[in-house]
Protein backbone atom coordinates (compact mmCIF):
# COMPACT_ATOMS: atom_id res chain seq x y z
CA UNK A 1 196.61 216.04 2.83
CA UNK A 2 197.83 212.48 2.79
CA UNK A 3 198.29 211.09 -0.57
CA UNK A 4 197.29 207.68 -2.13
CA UNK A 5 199.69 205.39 -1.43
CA UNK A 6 201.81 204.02 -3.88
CA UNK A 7 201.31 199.95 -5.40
CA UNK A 8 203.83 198.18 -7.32
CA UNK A 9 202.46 194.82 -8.53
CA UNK A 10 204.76 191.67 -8.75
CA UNK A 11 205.08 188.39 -9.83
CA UNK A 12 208.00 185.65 -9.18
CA UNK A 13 207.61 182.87 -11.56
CA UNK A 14 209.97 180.50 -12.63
CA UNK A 15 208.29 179.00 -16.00
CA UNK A 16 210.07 176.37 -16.69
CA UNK A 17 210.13 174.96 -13.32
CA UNK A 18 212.32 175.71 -10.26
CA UNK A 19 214.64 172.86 -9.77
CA UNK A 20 215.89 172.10 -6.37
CA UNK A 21 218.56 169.00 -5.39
CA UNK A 22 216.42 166.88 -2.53
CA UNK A 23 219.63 165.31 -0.54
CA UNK A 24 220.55 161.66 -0.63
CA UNK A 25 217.86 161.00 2.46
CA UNK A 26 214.85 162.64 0.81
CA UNK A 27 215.93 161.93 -2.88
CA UNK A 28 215.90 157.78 -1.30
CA UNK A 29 212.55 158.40 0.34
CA UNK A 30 211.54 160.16 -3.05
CA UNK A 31 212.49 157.26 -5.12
CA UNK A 32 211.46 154.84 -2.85
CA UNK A 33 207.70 156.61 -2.97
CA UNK A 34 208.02 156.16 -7.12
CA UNK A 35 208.29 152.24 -6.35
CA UNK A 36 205.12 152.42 -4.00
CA UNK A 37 207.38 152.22 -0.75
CA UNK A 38 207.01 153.79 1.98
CA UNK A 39 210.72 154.26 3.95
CA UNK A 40 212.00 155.83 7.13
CA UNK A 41 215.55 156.83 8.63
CA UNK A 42 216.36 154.78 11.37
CA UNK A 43 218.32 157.29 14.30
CA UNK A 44 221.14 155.68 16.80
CA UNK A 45 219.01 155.18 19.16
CA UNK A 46 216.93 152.94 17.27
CA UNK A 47 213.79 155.24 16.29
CA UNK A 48 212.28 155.34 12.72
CA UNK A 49 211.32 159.29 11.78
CA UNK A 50 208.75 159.63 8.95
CA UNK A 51 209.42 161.46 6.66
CA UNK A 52 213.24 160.46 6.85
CA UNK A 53 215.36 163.49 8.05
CA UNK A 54 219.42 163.94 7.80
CA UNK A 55 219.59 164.73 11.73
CA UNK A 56 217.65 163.67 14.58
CA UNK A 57 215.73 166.25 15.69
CA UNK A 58 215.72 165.23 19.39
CA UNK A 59 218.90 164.98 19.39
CA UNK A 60 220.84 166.51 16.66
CA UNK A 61 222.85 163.83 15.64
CA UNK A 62 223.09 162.41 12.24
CA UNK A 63 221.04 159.41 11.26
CA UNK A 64 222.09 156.25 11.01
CA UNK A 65 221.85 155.87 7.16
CA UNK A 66 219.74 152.65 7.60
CA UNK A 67 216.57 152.79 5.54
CA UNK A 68 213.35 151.16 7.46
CA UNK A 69 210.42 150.18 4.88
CA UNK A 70 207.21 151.06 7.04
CA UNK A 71 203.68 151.09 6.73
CA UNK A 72 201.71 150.99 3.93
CA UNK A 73 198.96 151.31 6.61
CA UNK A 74 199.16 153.78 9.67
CA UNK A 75 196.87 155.29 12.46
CA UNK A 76 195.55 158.72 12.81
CA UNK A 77 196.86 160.68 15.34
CA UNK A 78 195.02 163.54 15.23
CA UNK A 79 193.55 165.38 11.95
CA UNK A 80 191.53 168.54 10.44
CA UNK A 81 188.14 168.44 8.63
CA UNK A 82 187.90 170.43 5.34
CA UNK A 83 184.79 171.28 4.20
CA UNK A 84 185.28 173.39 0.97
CA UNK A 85 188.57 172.46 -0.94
CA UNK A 86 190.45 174.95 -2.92
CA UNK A 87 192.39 174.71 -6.16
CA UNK A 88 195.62 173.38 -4.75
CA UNK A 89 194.19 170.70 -1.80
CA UNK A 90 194.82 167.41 -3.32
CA UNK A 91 191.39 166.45 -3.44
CA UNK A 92 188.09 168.26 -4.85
CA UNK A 93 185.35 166.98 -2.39
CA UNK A 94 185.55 167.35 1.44
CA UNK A 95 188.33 165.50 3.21
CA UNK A 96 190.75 165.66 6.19
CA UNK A 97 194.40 167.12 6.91
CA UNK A 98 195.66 164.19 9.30
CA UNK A 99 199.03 163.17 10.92
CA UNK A 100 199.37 159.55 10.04
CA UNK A 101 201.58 157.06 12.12
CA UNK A 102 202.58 154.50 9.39
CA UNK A 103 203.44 150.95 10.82
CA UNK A 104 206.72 150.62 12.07
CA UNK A 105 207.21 154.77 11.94
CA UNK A 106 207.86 156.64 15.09
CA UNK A 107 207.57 159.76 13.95
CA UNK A 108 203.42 160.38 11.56
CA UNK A 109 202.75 162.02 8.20
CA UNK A 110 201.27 164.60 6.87
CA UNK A 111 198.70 163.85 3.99
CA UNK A 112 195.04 163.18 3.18
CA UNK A 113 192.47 161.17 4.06
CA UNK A 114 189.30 160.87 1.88
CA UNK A 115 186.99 159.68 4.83
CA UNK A 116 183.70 160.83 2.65
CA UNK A 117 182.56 162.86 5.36
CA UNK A 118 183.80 163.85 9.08
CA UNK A 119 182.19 160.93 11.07
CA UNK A 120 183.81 158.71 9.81
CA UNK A 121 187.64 159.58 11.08
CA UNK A 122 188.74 159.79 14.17
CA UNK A 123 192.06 159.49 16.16
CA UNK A 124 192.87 155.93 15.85
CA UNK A 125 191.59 155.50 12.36
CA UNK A 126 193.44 152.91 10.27
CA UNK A 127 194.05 154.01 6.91
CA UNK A 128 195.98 152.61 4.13
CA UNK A 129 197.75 154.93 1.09
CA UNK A 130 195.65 155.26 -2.73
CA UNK A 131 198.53 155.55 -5.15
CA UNK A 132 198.77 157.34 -8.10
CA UNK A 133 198.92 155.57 -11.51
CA UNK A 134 202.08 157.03 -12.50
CA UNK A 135 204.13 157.83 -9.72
CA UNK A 136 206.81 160.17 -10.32
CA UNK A 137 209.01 160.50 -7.34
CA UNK A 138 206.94 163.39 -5.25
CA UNK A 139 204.79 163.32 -2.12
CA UNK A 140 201.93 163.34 -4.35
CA UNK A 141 202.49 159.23 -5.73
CA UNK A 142 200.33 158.98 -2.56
CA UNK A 143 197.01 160.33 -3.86
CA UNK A 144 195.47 160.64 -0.43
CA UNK A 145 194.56 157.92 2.71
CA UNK A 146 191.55 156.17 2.93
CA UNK A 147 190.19 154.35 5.62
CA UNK A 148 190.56 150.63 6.27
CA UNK A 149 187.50 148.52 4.51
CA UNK A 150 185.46 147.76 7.57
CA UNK A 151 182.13 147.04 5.93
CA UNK A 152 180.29 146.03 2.48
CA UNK A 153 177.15 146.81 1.62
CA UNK A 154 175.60 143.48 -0.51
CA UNK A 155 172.25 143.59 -3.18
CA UNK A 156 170.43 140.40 -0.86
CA UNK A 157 167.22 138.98 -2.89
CA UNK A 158 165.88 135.49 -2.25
CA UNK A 159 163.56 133.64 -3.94
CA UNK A 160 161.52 131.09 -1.95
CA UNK A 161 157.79 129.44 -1.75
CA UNK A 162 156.54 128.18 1.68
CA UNK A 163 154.21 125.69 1.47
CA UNK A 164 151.39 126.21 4.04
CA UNK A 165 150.84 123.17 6.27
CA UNK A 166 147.57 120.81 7.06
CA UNK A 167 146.89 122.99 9.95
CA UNK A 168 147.83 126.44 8.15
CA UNK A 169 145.76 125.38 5.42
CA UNK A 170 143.01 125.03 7.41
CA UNK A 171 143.75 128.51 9.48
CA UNK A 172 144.38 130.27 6.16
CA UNK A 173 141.22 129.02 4.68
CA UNK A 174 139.02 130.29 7.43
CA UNK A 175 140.85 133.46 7.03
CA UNK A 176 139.77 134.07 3.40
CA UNK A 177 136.57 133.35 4.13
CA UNK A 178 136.67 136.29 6.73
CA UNK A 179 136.81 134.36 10.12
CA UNK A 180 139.44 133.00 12.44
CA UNK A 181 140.00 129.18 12.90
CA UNK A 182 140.72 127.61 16.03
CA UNK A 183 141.45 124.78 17.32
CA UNK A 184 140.13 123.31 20.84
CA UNK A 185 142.16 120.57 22.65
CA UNK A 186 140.09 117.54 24.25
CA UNK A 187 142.14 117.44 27.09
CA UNK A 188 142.61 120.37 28.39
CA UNK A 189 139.75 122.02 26.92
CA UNK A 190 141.95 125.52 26.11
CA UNK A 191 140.91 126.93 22.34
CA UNK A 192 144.25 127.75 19.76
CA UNK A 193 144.62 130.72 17.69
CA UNK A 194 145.79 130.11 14.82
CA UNK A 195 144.40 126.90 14.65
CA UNK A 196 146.78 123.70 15.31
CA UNK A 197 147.05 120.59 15.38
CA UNK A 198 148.37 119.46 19.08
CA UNK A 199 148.06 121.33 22.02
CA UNK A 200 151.41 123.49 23.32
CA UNK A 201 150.35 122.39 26.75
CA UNK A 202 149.67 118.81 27.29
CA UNK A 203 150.38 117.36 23.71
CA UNK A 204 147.25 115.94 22.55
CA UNK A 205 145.81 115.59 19.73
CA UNK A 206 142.90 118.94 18.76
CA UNK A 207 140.46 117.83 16.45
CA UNK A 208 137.22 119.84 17.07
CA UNK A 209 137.45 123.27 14.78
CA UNK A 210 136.15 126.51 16.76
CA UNK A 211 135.43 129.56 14.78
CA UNK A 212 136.25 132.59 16.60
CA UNK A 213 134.70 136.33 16.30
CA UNK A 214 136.78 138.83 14.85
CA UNK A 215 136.81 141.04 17.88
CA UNK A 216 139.22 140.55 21.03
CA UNK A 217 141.29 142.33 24.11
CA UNK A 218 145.02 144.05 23.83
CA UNK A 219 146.80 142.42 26.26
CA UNK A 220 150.05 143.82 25.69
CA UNK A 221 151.78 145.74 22.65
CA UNK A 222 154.64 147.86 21.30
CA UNK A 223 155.00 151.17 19.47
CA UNK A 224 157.35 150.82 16.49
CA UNK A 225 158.87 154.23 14.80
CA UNK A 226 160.35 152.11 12.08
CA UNK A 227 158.98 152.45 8.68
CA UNK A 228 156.97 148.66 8.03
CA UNK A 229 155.03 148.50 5.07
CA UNK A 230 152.06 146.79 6.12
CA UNK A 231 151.36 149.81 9.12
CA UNK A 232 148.73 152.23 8.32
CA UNK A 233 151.50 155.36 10.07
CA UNK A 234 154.43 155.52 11.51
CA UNK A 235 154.56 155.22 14.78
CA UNK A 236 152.18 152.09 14.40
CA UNK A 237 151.45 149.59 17.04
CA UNK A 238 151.93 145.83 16.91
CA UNK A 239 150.18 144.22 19.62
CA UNK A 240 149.05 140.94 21.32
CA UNK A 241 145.02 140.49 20.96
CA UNK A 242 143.02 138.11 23.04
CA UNK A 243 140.38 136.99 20.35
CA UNK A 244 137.18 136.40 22.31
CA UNK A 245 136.74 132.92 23.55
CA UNK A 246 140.59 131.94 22.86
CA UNK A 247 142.56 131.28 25.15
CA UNK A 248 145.98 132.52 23.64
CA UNK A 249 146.82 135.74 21.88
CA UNK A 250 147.58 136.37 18.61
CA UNK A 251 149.79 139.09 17.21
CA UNK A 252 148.95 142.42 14.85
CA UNK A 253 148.68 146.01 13.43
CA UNK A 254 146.49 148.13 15.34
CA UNK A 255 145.01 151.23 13.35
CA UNK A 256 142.41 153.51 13.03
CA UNK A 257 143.96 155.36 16.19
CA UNK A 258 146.87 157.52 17.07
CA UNK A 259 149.76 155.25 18.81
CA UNK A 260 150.02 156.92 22.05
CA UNK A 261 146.35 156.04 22.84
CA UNK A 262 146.22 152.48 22.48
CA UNK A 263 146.45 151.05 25.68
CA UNK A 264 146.01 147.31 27.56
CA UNK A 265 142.53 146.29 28.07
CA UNK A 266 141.29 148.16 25.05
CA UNK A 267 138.88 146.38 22.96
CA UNK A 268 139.30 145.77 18.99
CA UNK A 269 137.80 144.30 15.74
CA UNK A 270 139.37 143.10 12.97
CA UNK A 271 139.70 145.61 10.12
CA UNK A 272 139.33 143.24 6.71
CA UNK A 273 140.14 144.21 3.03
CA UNK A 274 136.92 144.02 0.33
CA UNK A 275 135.68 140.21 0.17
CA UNK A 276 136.16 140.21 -3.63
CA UNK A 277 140.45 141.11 -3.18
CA UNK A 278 140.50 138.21 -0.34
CA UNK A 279 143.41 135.29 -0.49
CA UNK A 280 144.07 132.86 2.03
CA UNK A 281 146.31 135.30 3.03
CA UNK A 282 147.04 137.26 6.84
CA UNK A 283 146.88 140.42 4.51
CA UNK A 284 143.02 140.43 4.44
CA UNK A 285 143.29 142.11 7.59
CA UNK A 286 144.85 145.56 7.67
CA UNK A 287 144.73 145.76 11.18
CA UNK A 288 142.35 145.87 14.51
CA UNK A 289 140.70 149.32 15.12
CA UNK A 290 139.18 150.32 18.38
CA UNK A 291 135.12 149.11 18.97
CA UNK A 292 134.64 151.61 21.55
CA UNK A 293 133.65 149.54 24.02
CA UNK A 294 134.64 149.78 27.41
CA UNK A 295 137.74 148.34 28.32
CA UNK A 296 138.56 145.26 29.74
CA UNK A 297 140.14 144.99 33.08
CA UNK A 298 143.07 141.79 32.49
CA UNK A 299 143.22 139.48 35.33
């Protein structure tokens, strides 16, 4: 019968350190790395290899012995998402494995790029080096990559009061009273909503008031799937309402009525807040809701 098989267990360990001599090319890029410098070895025929090697590896002969400072910034070449660091990676959140083309290098290295999360590196990233506080002379003085600072993200908050016009005023007014100010012109006889003072078309003057139901036409309008806070849902509808007897359209909400039913034509009435919370304000009216009527055919 076969017979357990026999386990030794073993440990190397050198506790106090195994100490290694690194060569006068990577002792130089070593020390250089404790200064914050980034070097490479220039190679007779004129390339810069990054990390600096002794021999050329293309060609086998020995480098020139000319020291190139490169970088600090470089370009991805190519790189390796990790998604669950272990004890040893250099970092403790996600982050990538990438080959790094420093300026002026010929030759990319080897490190880490803390990109936050995998969309946001590709190949032809720029990233520049995070250094250590207290570099020592190791690999490691370079803490990781990080990409170049492409954007900022600003706190914006402005303070302002807008004065409402003569011809707001009077608009606004008729608004908080619960009906919609116009304004006809004498000339060419066409009624304005909101209410003006001088007509778009021909320039002169308006001063006879019209006061204007609060029910009217869509004549055209838009489905919005971006949160606004004034909608009654998302999707909502903004749309262009014919008021009846105006003669241009004014814009709002439509509610009361699932987006993908509203349609041209349809017929709506103004949907107003409780008289007593009124302000000569557009926000006494949540929106237009369907009447029910019968649609209108536009011309």
């Amino acid at each position: 019968m076969p017979s357990d098989p026999l386990v030794a267990q073993h440990v190397l360990e050198f506790p106090g350190g195994y100490t290694r001599t690194t060569g006068p090319v990577i002792g130089r890029f070593l020390t250089e790395l404790r200064a914050r410098r980034i070097v490479g070895a220039r190679t007779a025929e004129g390339r810069v290899l990054v990390p600096p090697l002794e021999y050329d590896p293309a060609t086998g002969e020995p480098v020139t012995g000319e020291y190139v400072e490169v970088g600090p910034a470089g370009t991805v070449t190519t790189w390796a998402w990790v998604d669950e660091p272990i004890e040893a990676h250099p970092l403790d959140r996600p982050f990538a494995w990438a080959l790094i083309e420093l300026d002026g290098a010929d030759t990319a290295l080897l490190h880490a790029v803390d990109a936050g999360n995998a969309k946001a590196i590709e190949a032809g990233t720029r990233v520049w080096p995070v250094w250590r506080d207290q570099p020592t002379g190791h690999i490691t003085d370079i803490a990781y990559f990080a990409p170049e600072v492409t954007k900022i993200v600003s706190n914006v908050r402005a303070e302002y009061r807008l004065q409402a016009g003569g011809a707001l005023r009077v608009f606004l007014g008729g608004i908080e009273r619960g009906v919609f100010l116009g304004g006809r012109c004498a000339e060419c006889d066409k009624v304005y909503v909101p209410y003006r003072l001088s007509c778009p078309q021909c320039g002169g003057g308006i001063g006879e008031t019209v006061e204007l139901p609060d029910t009217g036409t869509i004549t055209t309008f838009a489905i919005n799937n971006l949160p606004d806070p004034r909608a009654p849902q998302v999707p909502f509808v903004s749309a262009y309402i014919l008021l009846d007897n105006a003669d241009v359209p004014m814009i709002a909400l439509i509610g009361d009525i699932p987006a993908h039913e509203v349609r041209q034509g349809m017929r709506v009435r103004a949907v107003w807040i409780p008289e007593n919370e009124r302000t000569a304000s557009m926000a006494n009216i949540r929106w237009f809701a369907p009447t029910g009527e019968p649609d209108v055919e536009l011309s």
